[in-house]
Protein backbone atom coordinates (compact mmCIF):
# COMPACT_ATOMS: atom_id res chain seq x y z
CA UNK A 1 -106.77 32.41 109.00
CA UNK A 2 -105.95 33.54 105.64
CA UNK A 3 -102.88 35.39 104.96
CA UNK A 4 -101.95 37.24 101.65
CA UNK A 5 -98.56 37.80 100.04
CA UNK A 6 -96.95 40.97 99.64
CA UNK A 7 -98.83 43.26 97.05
CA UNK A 8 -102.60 44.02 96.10
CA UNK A 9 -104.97 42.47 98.43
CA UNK A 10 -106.69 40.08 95.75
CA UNK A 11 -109.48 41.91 93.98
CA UNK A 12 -112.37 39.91 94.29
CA UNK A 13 -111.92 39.64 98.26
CA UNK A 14 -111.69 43.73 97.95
CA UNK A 15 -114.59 44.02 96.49
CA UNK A 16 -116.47 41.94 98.75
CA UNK A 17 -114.82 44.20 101.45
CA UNK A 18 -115.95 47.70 100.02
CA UNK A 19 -119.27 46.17 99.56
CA UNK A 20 -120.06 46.13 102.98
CA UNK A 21 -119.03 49.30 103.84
CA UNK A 22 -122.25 51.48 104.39
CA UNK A 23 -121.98 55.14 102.71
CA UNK A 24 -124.29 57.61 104.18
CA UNK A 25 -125.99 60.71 102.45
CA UNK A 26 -125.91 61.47 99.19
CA UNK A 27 -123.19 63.53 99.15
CA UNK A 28 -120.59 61.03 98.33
CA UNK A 29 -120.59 60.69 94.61
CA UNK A 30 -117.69 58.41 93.92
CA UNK A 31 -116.85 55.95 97.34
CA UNK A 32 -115.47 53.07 97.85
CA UNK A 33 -114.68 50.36 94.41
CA UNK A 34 -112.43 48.96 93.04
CA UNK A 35 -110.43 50.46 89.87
CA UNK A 36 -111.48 54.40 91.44
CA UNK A 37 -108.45 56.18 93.62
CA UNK A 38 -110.37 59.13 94.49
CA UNK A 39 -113.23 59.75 96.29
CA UNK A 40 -115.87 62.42 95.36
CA UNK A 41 -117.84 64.70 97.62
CA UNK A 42 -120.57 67.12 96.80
CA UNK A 43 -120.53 70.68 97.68
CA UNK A 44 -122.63 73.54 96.50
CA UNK A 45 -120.62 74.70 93.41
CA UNK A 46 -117.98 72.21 92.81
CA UNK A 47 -116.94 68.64 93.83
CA UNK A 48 -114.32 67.69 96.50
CA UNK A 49 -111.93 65.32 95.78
CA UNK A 50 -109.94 62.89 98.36
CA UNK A 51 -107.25 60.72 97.79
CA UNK A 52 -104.80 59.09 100.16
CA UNK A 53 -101.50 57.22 99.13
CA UNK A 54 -98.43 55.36 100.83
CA UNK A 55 -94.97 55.27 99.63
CA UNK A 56 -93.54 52.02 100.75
CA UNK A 57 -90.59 50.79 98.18
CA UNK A 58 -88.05 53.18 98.24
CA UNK A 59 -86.11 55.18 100.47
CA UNK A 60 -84.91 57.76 98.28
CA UNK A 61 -86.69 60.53 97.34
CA UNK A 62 -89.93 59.61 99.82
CA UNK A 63 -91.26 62.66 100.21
CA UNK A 64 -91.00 63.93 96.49
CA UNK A 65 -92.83 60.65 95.19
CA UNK A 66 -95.64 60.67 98.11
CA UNK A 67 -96.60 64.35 96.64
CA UNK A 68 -96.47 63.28 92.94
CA UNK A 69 -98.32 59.91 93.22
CA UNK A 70 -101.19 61.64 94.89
CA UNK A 71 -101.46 64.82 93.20
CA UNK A 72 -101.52 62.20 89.70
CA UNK A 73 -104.79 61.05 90.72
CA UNK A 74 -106.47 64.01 91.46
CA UNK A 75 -105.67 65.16 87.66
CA UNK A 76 -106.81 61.96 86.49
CA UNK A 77 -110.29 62.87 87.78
CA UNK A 78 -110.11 66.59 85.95
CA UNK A 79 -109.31 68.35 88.71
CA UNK A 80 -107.32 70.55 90.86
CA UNK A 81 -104.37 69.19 93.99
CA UNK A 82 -104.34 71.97 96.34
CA UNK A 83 -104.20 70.67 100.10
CA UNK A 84 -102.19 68.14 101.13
CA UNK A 85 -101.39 66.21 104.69
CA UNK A 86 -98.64 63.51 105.51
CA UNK A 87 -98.42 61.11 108.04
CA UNK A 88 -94.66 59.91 108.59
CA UNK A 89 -93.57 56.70 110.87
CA UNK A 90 -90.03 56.26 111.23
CA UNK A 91 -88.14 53.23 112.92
CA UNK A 92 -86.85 53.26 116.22
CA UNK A 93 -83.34 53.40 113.96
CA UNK A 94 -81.28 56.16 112.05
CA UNK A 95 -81.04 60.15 112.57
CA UNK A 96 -84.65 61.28 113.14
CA UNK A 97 -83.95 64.63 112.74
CA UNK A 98 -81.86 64.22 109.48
CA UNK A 99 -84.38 61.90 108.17
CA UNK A 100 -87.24 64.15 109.08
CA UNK A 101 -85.34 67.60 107.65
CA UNK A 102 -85.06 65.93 104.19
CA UNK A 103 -88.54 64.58 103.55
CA UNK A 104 -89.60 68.00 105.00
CA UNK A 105 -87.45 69.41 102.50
CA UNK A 106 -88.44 67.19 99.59
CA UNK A 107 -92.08 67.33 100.56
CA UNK A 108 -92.82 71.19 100.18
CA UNK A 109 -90.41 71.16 97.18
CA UNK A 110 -92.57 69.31 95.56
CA UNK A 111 -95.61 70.97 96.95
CA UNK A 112 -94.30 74.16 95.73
CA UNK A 113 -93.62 72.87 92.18
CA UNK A 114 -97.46 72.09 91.81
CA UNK A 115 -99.19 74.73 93.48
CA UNK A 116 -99.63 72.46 96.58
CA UNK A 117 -100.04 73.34 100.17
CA UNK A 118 -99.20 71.54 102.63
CA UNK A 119 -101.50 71.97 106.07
CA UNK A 120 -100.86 68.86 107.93
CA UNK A 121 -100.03 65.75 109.08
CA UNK A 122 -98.42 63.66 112.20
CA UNK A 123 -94.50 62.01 112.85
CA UNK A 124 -93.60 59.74 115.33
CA UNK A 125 -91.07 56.85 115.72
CA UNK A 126 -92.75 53.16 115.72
CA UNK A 127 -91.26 50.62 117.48
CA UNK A 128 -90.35 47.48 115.34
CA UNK A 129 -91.12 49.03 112.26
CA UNK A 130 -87.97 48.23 109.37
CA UNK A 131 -88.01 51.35 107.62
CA UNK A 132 -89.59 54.39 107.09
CA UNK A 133 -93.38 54.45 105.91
CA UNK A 134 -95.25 57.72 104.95
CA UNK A 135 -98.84 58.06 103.90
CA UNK A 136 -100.07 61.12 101.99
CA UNK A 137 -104.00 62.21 101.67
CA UNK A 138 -104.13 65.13 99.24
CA UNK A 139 -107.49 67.62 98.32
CA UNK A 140 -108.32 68.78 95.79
CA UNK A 141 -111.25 70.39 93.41
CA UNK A 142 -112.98 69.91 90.13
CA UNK A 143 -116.15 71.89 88.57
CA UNK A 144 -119.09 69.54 88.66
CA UNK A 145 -119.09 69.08 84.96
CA UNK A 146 -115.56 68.23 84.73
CA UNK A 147 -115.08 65.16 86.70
CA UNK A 148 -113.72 62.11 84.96
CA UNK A 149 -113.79 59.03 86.39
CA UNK A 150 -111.90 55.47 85.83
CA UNK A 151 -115.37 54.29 85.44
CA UNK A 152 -116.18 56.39 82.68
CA UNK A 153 -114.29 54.45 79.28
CA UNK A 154 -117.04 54.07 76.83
CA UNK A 155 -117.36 52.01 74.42
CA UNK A 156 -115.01 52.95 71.03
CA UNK A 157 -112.72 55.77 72.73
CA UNK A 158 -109.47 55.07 71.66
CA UNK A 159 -106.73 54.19 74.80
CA UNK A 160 -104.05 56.98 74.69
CA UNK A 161 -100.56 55.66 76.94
CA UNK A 162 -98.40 58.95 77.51
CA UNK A 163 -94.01 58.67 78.21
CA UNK A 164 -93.20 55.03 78.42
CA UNK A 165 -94.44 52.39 81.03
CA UNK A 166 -92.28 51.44 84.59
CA UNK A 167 -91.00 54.79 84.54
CA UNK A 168 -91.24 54.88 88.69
CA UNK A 169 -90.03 51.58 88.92
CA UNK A 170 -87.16 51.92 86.39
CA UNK A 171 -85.87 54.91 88.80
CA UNK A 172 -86.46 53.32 92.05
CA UNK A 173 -83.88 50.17 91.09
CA UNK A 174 -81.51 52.42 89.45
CA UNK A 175 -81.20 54.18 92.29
CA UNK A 176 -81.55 51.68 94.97
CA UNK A 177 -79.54 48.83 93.29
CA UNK A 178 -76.95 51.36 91.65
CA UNK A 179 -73.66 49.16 92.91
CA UNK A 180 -75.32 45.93 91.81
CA UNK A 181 -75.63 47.25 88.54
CA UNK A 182 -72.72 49.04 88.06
CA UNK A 183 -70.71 47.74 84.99
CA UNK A 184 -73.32 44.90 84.11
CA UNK A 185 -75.30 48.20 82.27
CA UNK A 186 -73.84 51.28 80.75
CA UNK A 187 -73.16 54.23 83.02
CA UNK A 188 -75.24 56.25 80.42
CA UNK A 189 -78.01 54.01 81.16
CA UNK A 190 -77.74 53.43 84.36
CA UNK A 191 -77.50 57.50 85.31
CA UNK A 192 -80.22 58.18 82.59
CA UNK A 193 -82.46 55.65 84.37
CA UNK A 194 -81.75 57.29 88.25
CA UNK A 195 -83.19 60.77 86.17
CA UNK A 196 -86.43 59.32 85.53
CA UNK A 197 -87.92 60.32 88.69
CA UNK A 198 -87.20 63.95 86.96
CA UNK A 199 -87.45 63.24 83.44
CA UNK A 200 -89.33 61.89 82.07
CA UNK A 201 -91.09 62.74 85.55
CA UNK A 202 -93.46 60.68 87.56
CA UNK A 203 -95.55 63.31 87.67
CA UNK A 204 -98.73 63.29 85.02
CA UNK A 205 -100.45 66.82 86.02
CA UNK A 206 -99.22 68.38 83.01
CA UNK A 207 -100.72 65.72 80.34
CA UNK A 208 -103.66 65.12 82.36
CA UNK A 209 -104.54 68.75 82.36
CA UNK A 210 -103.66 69.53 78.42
CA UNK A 211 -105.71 66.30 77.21
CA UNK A 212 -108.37 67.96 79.63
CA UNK A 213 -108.51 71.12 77.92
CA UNK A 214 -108.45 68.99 74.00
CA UNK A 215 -112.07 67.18 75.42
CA UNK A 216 -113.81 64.43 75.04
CA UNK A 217 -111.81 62.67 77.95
CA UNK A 218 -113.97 60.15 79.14
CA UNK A 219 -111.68 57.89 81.76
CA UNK A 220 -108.15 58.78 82.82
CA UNK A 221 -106.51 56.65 85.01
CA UNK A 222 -102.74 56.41 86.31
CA UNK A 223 -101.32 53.13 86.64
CA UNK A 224 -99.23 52.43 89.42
CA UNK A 225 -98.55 49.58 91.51
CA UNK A 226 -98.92 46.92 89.35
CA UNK A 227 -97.94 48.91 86.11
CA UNK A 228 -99.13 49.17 82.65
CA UNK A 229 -101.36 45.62 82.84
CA UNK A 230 -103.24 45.99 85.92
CA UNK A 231 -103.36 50.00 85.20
CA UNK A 232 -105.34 48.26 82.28
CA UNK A 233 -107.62 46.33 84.13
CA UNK A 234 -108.60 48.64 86.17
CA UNK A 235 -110.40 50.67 83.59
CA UNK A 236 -112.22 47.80 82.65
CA UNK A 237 -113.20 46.80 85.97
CA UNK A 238 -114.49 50.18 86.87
CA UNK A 239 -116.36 50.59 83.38
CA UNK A 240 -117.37 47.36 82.75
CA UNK A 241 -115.56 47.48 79.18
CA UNK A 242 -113.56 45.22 77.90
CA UNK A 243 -110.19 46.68 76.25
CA UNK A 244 -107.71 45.90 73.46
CA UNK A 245 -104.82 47.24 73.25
CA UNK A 246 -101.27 46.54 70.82
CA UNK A 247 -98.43 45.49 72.47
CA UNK A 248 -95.97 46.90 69.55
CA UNK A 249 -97.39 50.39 70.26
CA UNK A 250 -96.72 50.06 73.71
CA UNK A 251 -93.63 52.57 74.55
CA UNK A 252 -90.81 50.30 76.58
CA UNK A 253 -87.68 52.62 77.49
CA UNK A 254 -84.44 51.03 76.42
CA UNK A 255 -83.13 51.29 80.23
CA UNK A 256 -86.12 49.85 81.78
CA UNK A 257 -85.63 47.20 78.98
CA UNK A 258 -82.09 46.53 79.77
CA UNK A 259 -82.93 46.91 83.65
CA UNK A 260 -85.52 44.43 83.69
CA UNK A 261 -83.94 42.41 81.81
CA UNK A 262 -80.99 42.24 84.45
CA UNK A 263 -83.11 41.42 87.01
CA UNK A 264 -85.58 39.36 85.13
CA UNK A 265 -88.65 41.40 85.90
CA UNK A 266 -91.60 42.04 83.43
CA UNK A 267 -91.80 45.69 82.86
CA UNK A 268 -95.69 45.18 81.99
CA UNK A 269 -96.06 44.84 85.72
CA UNK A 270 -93.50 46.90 87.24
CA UNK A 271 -94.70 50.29 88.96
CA UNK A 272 -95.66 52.49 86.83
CA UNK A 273 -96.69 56.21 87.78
CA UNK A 274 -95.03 58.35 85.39
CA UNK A 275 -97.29 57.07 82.66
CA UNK A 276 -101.10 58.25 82.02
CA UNK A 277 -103.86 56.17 80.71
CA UNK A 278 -107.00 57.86 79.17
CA UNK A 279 -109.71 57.06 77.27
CA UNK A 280 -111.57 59.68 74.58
CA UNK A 281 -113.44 59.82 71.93
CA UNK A 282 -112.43 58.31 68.42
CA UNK A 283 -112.29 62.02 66.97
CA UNK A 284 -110.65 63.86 69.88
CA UNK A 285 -108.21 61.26 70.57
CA UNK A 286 -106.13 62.41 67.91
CA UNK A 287 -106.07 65.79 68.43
CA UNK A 288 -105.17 64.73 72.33
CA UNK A 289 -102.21 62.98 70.90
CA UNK A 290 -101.11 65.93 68.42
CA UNK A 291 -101.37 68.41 71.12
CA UNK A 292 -99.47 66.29 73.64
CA UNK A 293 -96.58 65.96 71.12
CA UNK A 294 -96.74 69.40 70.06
CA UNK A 295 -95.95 70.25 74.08
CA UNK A 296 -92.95 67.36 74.36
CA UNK A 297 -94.78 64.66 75.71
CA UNK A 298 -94.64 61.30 73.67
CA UNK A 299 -98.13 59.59 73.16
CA UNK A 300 -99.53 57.22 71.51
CA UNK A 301 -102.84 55.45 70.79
CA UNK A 302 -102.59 51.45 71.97
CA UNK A 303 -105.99 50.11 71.61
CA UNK A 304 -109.73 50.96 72.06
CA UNK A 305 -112.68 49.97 74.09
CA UNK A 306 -114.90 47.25 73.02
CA UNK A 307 -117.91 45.65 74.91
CA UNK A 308 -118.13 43.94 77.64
CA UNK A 309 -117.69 41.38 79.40
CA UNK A 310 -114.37 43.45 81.68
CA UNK A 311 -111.40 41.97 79.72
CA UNK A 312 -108.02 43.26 78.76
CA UNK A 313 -107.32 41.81 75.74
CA UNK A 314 -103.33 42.08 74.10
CA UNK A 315 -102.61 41.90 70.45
CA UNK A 316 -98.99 40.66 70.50
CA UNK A 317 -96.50 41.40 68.24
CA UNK A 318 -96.91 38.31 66.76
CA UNK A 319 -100.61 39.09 66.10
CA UNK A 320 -101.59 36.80 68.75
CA UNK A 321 -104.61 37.79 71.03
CA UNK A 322 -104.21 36.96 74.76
CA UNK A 323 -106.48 37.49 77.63
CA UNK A 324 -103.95 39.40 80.36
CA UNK A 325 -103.98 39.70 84.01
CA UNK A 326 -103.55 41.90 86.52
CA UNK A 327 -100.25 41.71 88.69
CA UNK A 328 -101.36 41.85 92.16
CA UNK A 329 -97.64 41.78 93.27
CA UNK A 330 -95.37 44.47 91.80
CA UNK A 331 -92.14 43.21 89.87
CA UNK A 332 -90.51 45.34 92.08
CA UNK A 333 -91.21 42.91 94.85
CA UNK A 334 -88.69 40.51 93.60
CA UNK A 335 -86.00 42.59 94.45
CA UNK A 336 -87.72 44.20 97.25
CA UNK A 337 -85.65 41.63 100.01
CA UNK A 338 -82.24 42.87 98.53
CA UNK A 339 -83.81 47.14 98.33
């Protein structure tokens, strides 16, 4: 028997999973590997895209994340969110019907906020579950020349990071650990942090769609569990790049800073939607960046691709080049007995 510990399943036993798993037709254009959230069916005229999502480390806010985090990845691959379906388990504990009202509530809002509608799912209480787990699938479209892949960095494009990194996870331990931090941070902080579910905004549709319309996009990719490091790796796993990016260009909030210091986390691996990753062209990445700014979203160029082998390689800011790895737990797992 072999048991794993909370977080990622280990990538290399993934991949020997998805490897066996027989794909039939060639309709499916992206399937199962590793580094790739959505999958990609042909139609006649366009390309169908899949995606499916939990939210598991938080209770506030469920249903508003589960829409965000999936509609993010169909934007990463160039196209469109427009159908989405839940599936909600609740434990045998608590007010049901409150419960249920509010992520009801909090899952159209944010449906309606991105053109979303939602046509589905299934509820029911689960007996000796702890808490509350909901899974999202979400649909969505893109033209058949506009897909983008995580697969598709090429060697040269420049790495564009947009916001700051740990932007979910600063939010989720502001607001889940609020007492506990209460008058070890400021209160500015501390309510600026809660805010960053809203601003600046888990959600990457708009950046993904402007850098889009700039071109020469050729991977986009949203980190998440994991953050900013294994958001990294990713990439090059799915390209077969290696990548090389500058830590002192890499955008760290001063309240995730001052959070994670508090609890002793590394904000490098601590969830991370909120933040887009995207790889372009040498030429068009700076006129991705200018336009970005011009519409009030920081960005910033952190590295480039370079050959292979699949390597993330960080520049410190002491000049010193490291080899980094992914985090197959999430920092936020440290704290996740005490959430």
């Amino acid at each position: 028997m072999v048991s794993f510990p909370p977080g990622k399943i280990p990538l290399d036993f993934l991949q020997k999973l998805l490897k066996k798993i027989p794909l039939k037709g060639e309709r499916i254009i992206v399937g199962p590997k590793v580094g790739e959230d959505v999958a990609v069916i042909d139609f006649p005229d366009r390309y169908l895209l899949l995606k499916v999502d939990p939210i598991t480390l938080t209770g506030e806010k469920m249903g508003w994340y589960l829409v965000n985090i999936n509609a993010n990845d169909i934007v990463t691959s160039g196209g469109k969110p427009l159908w989405f379906l839940t599936c909600v388990l609740l434990p045998p504990q608590g007010d049901h019907s409150s419960i249920l009202e509010n992520l009801l509530k909090e899952i159209i809002s944010a449906c309606q906020n991105l053109g979303i509608t939602l046509c589905g799912g299934h509820t029911e209480v689960t007996p000796e579950l702890p808490f509350p787990v909901l899974v999202g699938a979400m649909v969505g479209e893109v033209d058949k020349d506009k897909l983008i892949t995580t697969g598709g960095a090429e060697r040269g494009d420049k790495i564009i990071l947009t916001k700051g990194i740990a932007i979910e996870g600063t939010s989720i331990i502001a607001r889940e650990k609020e007492e506990m931090l209460k008058g070890k941070v400021e209160d500015r902080v501390l309510e600026r942090a809660k805010e960053f579910l809203y601003s600046p905004g888990i959600s990457v549709v708009k950046e993904a769609l402007l850098a889009v319309e700039c071109g020469g996009v050729h991977s986009m990719h949203d980190p998440t569990e994991g953050g900013l490091f294994t958001g990294l790796y990713e990439i090059s796993q799915a390209s077969g790049k290696g990548l090389q990016v500058e830590e002192r260009k890499i955008r760290v909030y001063p309240e995730t800073e001052k959070i994670s210091s508090f609890f002793s986390i590394n904000p490098y691996g601590l969830l991370a939607s909120g933040s887009l990753l995207l790889t372009a062209s040498s030429p068009q990445a700076e006129r991705i960046v200018k336009n970005l700014r011009e519409e009030g979203i920081p960005a910033e160029i952190i590295g480039e691709v370079i050959d292979p082998p699949p390597r993330v390689i960080l520049i410190t800011r002491d000049k010193e080049r490291r080899e980094i790895s992914p985090f197959l737990q999430d920092e936020l797992l440290k704290i996740y007995k005490n959430l």
